[in-house]
N, C-alpha and C. Protein backbone atom coordinates (compact mmCIF):
# COMPACT_ATOMS: atom_id res chain seq x y z
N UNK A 1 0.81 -1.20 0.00
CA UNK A 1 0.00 0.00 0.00
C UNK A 1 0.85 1.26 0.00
N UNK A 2 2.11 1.27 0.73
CA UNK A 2 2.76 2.61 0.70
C UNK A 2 3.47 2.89 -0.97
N UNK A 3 3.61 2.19 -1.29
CA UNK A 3 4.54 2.41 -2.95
C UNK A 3 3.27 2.96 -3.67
N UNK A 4 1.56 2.53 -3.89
CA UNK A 4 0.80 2.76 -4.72
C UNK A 4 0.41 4.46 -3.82
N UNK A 5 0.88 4.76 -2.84
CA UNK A 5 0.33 5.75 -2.17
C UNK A 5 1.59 6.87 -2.35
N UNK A 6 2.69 6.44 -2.51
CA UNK A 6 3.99 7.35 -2.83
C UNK A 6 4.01 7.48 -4.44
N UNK A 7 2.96 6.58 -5.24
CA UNK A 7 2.75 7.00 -6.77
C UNK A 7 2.27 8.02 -7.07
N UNK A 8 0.89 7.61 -6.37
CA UNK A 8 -0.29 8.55 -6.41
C UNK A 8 0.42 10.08 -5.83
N UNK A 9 1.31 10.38 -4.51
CA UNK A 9 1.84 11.27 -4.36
C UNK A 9 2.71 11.96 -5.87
N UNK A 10 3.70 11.20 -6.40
CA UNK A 10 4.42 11.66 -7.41
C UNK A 10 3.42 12.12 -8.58
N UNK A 11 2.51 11.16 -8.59
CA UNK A 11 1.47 11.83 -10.28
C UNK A 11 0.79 13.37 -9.56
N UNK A 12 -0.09 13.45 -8.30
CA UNK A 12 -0.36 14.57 -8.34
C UNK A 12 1.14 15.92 -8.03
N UNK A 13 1.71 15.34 -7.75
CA UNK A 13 3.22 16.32 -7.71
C UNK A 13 3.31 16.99 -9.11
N UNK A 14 4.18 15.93 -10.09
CA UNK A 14 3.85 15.71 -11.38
C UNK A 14 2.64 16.78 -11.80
N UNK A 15 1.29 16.67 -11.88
CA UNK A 15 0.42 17.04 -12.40
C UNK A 15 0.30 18.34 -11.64
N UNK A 16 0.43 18.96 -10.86
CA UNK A 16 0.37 20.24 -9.89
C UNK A 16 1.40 21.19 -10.93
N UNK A 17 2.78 20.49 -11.10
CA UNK A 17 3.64 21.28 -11.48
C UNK A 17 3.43 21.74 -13.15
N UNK A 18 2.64 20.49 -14.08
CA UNK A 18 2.53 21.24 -14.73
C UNK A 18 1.66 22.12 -15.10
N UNK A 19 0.53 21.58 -14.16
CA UNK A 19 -0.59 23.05 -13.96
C UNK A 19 0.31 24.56 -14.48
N UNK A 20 1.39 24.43 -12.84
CA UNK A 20 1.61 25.80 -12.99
C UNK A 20 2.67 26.53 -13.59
N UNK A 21 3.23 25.58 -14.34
CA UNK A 21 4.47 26.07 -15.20
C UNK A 21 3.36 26.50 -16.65
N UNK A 22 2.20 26.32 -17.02
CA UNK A 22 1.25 26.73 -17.87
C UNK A 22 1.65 26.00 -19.53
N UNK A 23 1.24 26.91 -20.14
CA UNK A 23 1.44 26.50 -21.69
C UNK A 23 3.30 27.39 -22.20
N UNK A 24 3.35 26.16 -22.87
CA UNK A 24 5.01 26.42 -23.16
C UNK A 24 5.11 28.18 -23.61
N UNK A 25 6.18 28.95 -23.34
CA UNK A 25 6.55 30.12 -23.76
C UNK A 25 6.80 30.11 -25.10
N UNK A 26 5.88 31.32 -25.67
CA UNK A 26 6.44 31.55 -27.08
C UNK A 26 7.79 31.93 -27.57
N UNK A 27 8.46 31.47 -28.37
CA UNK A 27 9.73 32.05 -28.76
C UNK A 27 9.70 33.09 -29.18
N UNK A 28 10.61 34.41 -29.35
CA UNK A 28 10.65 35.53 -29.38
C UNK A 28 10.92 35.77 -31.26
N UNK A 29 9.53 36.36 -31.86
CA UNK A 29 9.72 36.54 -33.13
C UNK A 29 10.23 37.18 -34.12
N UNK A 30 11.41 38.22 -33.44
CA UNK A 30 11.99 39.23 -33.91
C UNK A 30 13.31 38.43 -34.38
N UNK A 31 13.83 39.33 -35.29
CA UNK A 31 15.27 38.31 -35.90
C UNK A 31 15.09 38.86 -37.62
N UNK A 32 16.29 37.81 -37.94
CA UNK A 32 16.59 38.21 -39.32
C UNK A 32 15.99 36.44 -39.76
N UNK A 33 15.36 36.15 -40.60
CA UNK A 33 14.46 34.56 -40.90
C UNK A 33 14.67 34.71 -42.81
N UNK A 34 15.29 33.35 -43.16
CA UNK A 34 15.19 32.89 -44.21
C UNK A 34 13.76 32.08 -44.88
N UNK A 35 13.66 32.92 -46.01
CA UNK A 35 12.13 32.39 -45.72
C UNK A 35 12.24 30.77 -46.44
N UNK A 36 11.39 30.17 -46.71
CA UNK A 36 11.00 28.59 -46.65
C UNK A 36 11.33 28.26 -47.65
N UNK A 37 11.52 29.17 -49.33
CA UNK A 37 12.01 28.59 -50.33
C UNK A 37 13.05 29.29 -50.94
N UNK A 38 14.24 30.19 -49.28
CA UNK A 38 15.37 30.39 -49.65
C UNK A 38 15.53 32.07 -50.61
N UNK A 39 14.65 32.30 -51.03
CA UNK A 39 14.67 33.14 -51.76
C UNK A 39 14.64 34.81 -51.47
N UNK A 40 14.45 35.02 -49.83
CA UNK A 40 14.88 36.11 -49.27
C UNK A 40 15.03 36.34 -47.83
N UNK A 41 15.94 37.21 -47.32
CA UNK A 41 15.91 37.19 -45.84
C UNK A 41 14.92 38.24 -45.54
N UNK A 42 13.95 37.94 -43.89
CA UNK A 42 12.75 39.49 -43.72
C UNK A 42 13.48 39.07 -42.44
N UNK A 43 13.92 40.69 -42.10
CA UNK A 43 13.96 41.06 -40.26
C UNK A 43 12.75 41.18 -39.92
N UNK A 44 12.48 40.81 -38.86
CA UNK A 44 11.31 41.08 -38.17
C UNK A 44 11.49 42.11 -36.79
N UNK A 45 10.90 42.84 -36.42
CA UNK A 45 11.34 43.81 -35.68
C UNK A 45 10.26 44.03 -34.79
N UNK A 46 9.76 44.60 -33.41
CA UNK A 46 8.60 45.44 -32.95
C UNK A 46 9.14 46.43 -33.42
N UNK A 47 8.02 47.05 -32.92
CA UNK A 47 7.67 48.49 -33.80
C UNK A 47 6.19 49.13 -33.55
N UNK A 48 6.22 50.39 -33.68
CA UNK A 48 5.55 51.51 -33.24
C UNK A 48 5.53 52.03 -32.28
N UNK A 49 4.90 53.31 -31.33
CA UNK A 49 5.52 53.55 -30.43
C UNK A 49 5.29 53.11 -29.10
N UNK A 50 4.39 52.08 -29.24
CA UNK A 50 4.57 51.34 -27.74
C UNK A 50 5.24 49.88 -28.50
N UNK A 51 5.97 50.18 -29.41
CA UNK A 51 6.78 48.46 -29.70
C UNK A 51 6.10 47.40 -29.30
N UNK A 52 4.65 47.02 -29.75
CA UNK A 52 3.61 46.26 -29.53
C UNK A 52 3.37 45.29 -30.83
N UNK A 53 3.73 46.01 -31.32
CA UNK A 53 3.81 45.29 -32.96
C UNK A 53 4.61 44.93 -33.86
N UNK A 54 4.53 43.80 -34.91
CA UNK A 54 5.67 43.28 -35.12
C UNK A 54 5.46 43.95 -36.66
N UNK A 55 6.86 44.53 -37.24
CA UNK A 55 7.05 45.02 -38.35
C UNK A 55 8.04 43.79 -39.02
N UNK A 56 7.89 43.73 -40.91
CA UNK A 56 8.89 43.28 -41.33
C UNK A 56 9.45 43.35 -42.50
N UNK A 57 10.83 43.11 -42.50
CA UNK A 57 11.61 43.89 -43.66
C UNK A 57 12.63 42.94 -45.09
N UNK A 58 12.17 43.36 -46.38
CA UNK A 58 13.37 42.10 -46.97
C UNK A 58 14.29 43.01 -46.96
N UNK A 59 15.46 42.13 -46.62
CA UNK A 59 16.64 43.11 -46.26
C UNK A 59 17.90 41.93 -47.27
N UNK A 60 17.21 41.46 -47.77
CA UNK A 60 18.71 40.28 -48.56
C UNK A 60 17.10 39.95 -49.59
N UNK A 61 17.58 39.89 -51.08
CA UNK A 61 16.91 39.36 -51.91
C UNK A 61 17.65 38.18 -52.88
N UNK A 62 17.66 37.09 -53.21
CA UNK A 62 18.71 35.73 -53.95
C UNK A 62 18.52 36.65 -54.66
N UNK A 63 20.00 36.79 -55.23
CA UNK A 63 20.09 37.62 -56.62
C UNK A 63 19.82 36.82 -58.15
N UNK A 64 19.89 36.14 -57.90
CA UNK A 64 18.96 34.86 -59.06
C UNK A 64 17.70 35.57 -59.36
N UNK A 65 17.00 35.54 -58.60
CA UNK A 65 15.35 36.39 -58.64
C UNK A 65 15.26 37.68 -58.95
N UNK A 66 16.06 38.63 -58.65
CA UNK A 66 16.75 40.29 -59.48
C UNK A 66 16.69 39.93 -60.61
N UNK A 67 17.55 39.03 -61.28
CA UNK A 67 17.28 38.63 -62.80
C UNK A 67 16.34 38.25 -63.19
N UNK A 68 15.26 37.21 -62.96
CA UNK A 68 14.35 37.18 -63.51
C UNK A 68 12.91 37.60 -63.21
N UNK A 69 13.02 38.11 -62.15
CA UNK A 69 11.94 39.34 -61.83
C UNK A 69 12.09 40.44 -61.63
N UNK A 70 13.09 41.20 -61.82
CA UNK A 70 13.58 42.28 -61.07
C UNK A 70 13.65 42.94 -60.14
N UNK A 71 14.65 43.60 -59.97
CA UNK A 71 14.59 44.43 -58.47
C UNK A 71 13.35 45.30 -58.07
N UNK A 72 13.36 45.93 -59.20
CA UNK A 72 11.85 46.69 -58.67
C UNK A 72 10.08 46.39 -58.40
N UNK A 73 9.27 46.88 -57.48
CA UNK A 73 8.05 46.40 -57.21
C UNK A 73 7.35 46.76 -58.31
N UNK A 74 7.29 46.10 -59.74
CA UNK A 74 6.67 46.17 -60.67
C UNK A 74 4.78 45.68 -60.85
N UNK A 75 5.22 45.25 -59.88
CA UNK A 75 3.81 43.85 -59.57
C UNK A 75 2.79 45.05 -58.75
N UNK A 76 3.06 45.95 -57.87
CA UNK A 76 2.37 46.64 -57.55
C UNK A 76 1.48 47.12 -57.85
N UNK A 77 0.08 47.69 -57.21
CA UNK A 77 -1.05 47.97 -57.63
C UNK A 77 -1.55 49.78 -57.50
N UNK A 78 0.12 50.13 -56.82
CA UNK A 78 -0.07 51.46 -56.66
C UNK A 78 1.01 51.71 -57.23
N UNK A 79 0.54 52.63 -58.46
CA UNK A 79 1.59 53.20 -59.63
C UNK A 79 2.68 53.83 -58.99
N UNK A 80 2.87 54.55 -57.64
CA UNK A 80 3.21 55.18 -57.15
C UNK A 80 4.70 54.33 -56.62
N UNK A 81 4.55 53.57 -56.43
CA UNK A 81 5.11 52.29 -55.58
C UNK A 81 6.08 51.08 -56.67
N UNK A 82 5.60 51.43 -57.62
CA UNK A 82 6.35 50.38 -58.51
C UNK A 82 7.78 50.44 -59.24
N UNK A 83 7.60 51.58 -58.97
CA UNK A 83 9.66 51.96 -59.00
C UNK A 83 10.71 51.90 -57.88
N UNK A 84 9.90 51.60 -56.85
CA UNK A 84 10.85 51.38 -55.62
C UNK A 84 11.23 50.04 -56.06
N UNK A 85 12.57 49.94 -55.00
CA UNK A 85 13.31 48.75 -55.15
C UNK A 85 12.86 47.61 -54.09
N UNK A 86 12.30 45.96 -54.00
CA UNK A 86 12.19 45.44 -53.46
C UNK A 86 12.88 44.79 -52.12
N UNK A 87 14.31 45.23 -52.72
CA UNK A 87 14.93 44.87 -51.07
C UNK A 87 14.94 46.48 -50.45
N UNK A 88 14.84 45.86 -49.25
CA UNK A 88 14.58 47.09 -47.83
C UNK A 88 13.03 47.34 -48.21
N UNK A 89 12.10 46.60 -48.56
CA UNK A 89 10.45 46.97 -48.59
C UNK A 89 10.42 46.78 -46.93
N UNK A 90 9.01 47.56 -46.61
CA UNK A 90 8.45 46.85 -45.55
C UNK A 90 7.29 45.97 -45.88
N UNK A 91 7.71 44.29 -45.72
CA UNK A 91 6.09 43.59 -46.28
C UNK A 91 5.22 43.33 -45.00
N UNK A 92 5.86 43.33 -43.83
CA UNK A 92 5.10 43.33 -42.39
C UNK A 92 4.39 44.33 -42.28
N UNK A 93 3.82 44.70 -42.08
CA UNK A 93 2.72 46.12 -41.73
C UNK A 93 2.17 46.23 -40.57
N UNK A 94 3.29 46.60 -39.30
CA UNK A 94 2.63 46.66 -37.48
C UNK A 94 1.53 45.32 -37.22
N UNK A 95 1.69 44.13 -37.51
CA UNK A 95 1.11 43.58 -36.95
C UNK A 95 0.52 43.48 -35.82
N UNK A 96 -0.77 42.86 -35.41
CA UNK A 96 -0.86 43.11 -33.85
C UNK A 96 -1.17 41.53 -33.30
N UNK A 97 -0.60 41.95 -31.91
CA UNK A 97 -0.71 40.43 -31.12
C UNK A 97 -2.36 40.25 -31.05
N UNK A 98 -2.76 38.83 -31.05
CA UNK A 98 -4.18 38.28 -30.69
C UNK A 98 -4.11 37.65 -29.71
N UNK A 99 -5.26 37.19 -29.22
CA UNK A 99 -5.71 36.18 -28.17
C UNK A 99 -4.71 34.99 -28.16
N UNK A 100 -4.21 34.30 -29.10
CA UNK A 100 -3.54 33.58 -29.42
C UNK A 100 -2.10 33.54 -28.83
N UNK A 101 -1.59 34.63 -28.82
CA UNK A 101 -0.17 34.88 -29.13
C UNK A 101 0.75 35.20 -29.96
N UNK A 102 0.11 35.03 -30.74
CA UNK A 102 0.67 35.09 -32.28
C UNK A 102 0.63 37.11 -32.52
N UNK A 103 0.97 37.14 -33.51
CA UNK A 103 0.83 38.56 -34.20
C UNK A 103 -0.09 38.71 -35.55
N UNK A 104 -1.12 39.09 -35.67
CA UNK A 104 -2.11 38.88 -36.81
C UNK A 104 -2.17 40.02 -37.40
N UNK A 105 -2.16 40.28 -38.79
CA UNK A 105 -2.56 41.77 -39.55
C UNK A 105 -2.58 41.09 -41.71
N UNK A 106 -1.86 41.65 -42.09
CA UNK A 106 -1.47 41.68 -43.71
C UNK A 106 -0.16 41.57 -44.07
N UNK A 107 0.13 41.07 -44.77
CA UNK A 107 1.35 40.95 -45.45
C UNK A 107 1.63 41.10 -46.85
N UNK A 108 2.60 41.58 -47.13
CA UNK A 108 2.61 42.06 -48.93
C UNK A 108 3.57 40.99 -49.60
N UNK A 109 3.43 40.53 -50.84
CA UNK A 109 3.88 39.77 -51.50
C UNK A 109 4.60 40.32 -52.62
N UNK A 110 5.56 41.07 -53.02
CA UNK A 110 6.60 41.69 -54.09
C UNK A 110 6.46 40.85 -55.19
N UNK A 111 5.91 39.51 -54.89
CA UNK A 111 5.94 38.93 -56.13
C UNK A 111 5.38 39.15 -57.07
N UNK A 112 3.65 39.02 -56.85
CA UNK A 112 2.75 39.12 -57.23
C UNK A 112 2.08 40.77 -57.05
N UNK A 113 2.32 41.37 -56.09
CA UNK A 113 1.52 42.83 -55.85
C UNK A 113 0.11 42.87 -54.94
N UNK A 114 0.32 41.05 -54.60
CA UNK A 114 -0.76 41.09 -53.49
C UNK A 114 -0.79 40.91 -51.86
N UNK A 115 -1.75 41.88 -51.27
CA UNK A 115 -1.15 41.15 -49.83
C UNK A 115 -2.57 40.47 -49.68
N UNK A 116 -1.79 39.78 -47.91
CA UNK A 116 -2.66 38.71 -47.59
C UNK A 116 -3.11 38.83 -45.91
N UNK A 117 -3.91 38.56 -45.71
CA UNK A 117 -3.98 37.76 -44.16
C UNK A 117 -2.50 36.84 -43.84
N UNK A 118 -2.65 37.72 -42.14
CA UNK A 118 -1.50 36.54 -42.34
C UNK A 118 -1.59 36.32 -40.11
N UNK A 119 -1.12 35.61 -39.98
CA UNK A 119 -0.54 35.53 -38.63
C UNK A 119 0.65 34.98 -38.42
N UNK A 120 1.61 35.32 -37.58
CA UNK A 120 2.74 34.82 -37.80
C UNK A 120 3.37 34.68 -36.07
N UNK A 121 3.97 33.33 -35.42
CA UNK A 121 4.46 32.91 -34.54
C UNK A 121 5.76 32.32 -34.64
N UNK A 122 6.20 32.23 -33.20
CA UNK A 122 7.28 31.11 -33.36
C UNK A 122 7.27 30.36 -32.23
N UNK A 123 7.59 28.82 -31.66
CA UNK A 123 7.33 28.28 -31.06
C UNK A 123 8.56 28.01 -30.42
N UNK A 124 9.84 28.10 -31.53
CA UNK A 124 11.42 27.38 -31.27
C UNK A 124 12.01 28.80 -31.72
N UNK A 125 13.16 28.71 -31.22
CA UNK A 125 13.72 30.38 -31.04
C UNK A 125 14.74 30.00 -32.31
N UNK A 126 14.43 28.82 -33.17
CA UNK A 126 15.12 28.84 -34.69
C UNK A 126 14.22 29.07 -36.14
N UNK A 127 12.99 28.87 -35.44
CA UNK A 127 11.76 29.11 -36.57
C UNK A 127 10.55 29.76 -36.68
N UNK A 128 10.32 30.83 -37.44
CA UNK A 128 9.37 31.34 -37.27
C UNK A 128 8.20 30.48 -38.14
N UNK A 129 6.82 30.31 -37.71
CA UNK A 129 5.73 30.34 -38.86
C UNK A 129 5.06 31.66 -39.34
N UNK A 130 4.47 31.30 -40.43
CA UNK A 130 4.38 32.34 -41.06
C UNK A 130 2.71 31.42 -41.92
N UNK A 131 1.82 31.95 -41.74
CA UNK A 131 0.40 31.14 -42.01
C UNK A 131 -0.42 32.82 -42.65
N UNK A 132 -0.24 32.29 -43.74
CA UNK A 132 -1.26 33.09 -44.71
C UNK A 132 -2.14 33.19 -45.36
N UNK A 133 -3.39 33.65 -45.48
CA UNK A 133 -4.95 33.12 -46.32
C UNK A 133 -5.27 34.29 -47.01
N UNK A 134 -5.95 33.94 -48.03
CA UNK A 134 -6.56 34.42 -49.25
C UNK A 134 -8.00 33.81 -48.87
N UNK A 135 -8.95 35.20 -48.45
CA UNK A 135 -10.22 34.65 -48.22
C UNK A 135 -10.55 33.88 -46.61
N UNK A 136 -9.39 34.01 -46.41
CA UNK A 136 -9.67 33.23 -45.05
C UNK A 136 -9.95 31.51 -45.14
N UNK A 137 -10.03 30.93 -46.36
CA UNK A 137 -10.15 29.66 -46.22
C UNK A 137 -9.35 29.27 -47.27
N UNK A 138 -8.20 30.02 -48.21
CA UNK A 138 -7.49 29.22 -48.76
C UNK A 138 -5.89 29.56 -48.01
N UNK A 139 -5.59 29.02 -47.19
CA UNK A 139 -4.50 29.47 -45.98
C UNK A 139 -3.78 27.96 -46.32
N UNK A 140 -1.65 28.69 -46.33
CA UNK A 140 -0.88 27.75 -45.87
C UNK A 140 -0.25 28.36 -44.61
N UNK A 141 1.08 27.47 -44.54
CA UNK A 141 2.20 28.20 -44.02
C UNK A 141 3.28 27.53 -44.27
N UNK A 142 3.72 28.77 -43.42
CA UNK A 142 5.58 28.15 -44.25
C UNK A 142 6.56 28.70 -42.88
N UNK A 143 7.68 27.39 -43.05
CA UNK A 143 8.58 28.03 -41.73
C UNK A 143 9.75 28.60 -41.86
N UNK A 144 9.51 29.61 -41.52
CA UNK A 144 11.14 30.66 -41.85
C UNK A 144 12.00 30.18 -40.80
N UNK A 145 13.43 30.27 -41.25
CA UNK A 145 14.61 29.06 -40.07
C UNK A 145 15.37 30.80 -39.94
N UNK A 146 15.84 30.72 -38.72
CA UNK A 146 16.49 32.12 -38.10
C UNK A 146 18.10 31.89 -38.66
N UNK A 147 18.70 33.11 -39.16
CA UNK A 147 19.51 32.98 -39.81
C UNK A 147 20.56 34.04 -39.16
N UNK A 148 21.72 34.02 -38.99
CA UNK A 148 22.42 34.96 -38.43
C UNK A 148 23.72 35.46 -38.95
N UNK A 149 24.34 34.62 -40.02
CA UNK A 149 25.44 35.35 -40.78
C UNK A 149 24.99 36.01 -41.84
N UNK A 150 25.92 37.03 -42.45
CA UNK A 150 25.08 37.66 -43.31
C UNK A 150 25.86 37.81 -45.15
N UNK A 151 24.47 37.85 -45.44
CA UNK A 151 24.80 37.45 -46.91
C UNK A 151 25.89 38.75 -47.82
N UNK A 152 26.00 38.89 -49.13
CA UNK A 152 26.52 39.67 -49.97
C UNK A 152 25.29 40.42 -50.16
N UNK A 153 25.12 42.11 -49.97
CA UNK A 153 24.15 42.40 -50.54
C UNK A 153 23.24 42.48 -49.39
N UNK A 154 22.81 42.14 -48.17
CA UNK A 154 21.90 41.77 -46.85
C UNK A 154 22.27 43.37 -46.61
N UNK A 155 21.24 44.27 -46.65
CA UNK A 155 20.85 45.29 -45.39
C UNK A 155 21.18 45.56 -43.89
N UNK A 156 21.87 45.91 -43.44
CA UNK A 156 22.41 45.38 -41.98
C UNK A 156 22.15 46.61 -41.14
N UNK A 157 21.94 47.52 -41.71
CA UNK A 157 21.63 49.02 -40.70
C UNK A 157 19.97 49.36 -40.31
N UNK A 158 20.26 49.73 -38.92
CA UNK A 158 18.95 49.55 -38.45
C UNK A 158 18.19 50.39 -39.53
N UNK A 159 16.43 50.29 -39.25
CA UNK A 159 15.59 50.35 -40.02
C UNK A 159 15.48 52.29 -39.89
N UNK A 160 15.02 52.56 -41.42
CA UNK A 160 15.06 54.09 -41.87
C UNK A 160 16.32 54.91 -41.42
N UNK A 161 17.95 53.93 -41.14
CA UNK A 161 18.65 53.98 -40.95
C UNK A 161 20.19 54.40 -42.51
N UNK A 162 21.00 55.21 -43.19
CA UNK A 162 21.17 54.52 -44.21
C UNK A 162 21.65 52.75 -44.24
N UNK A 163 21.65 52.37 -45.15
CA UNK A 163 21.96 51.48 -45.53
C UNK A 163 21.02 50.17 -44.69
N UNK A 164 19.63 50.76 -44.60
CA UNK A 164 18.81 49.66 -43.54
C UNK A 164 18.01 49.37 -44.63
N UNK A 165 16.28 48.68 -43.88
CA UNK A 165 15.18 49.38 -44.99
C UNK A 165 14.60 50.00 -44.55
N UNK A 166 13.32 50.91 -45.25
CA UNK A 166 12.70 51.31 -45.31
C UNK A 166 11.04 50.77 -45.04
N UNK A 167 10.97 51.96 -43.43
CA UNK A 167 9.31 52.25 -43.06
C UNK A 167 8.76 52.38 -44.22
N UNK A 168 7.49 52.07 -44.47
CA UNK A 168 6.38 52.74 -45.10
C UNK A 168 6.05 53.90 -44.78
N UNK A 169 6.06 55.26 -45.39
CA UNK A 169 5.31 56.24 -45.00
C UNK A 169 4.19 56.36 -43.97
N UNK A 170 2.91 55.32 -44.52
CA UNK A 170 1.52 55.49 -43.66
C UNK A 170 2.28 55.12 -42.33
N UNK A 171 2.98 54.23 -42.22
CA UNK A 171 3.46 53.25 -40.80
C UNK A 171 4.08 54.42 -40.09
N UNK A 172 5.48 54.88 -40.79
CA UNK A 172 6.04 55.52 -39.54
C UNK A 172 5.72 56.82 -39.23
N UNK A 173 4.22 57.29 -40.02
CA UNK A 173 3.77 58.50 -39.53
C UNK A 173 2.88 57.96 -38.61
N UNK A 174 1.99 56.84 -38.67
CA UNK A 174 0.60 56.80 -37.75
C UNK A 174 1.14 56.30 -36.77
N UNK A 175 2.08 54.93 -36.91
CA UNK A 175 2.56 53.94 -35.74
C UNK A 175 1.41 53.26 -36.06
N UNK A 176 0.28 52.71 -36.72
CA UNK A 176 -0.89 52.30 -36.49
C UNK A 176 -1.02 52.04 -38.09
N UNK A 177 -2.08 50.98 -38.76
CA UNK A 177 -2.34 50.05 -39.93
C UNK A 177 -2.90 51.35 -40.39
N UNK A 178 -2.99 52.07 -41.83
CA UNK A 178 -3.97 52.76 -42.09
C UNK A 178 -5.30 52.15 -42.25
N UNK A 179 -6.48 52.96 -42.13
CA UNK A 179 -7.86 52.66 -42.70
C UNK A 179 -8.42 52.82 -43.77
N UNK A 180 -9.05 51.85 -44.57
CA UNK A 180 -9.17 52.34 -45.79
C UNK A 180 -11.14 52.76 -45.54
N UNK A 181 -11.31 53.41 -46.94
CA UNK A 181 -12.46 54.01 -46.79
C UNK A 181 -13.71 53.49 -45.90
N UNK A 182 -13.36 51.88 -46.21
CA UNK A 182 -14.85 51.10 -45.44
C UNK A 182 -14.33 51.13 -43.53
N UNK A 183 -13.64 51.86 -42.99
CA UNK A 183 -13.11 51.62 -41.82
C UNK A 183 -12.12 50.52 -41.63
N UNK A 184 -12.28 49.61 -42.32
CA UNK A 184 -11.08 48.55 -42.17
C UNK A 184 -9.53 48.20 -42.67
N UNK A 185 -8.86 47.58 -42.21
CA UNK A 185 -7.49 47.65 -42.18
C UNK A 185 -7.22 47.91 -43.99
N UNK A 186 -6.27 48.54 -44.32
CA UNK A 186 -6.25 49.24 -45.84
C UNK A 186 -5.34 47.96 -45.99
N UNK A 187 -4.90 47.48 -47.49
CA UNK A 187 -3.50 46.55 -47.64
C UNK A 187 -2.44 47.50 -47.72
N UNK A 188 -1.23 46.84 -46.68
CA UNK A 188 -0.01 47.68 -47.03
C UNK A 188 0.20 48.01 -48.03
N UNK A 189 0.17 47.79 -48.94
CA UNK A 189 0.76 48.19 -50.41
C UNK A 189 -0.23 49.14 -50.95
């Protein structure tokens, strides 16, 4: 009887402790992250002025892809915008934390000229996710691996810094997503 009674002691021990150690800590999502098919580095940064939100930047573009898409945001949907150069964009746009943990807002795609829904976490302090939808029901994701030496060509000065990238206008005047006419979040781009 004492061994099944010194069990029962260890499982509720056991089970007490992990009550209160809670749900595992999120890994910290800021960093420089290779994204999933290699093809560019985005810093991720907080940002605005209570640094509540996560901003993010391509700061290294594979120069393979300069050639056959070019450097500039051609794909863009604002004429205004399509002569800038794609590395140092901001495609993060102040994300904001949710219920979740995570950071939820839009994200811009240089490829195409579209942004998206997106939420983005990390669980391991080597990988970020990155989960994006079109419509809200056609959603992947993809895991960016944290990267720390730096490439030929990689951006290395802090942000609106020379030689960093570049805020968005709307961003680093409001600190806050602009609104577009219907009240709701505008697309970065």
């Amino acid at each position: 009887m004492p061994q099944i009674l010194a069990r029962l002691v260890t499982v509720v021990v056991i089970g007490v402790a992990a009550l209160e150690s809670g749900p595992a800590a999120a890994a910290d999502p800021t960093g420089t992250w290779l994204t999933e098919d290699g093809r560019a580095r985005v810093r991720t940064e907080l940002c605005g002025s209570d640094h509540g939100h996560l901003c993010g930047y391509v700061v290294w573009r594979n120069p393979k892809d300069d050639k056959a898409q070019g450097p500039l945001d051609k794909a863009n949907p604002d004429p205004r915008r399509q002569a800038r150069p794609l590395l140092g964009h901001q495609m993060i746009l102040g994300l904001k934390p949710d219920s979740d943990g995570r950071y939820a807002g839009r994200i811009y795609n240089g490829d195409n000229g579209k942004s998206y829904d997106v939420s983005i976490w990390s669980e391991k302090p080597s990988e970020l996710s990155v989960r994006g939808c079109l419509l809200t029901v056609l959603c992947g994701t993809q895991t960016w691996t944290r990267v720390t030496g730096v490439e030929p060509g990689q951006l290395q000065a802090a942000t609106d810094a020379p030689g960093g990238p570049r805020s968005d206008p709307e961003w680093a005047a409001a600190g806050t997503k602009a609104k577009g006419s219907d009240g709701k979040a505008a697309p970065p781009r």
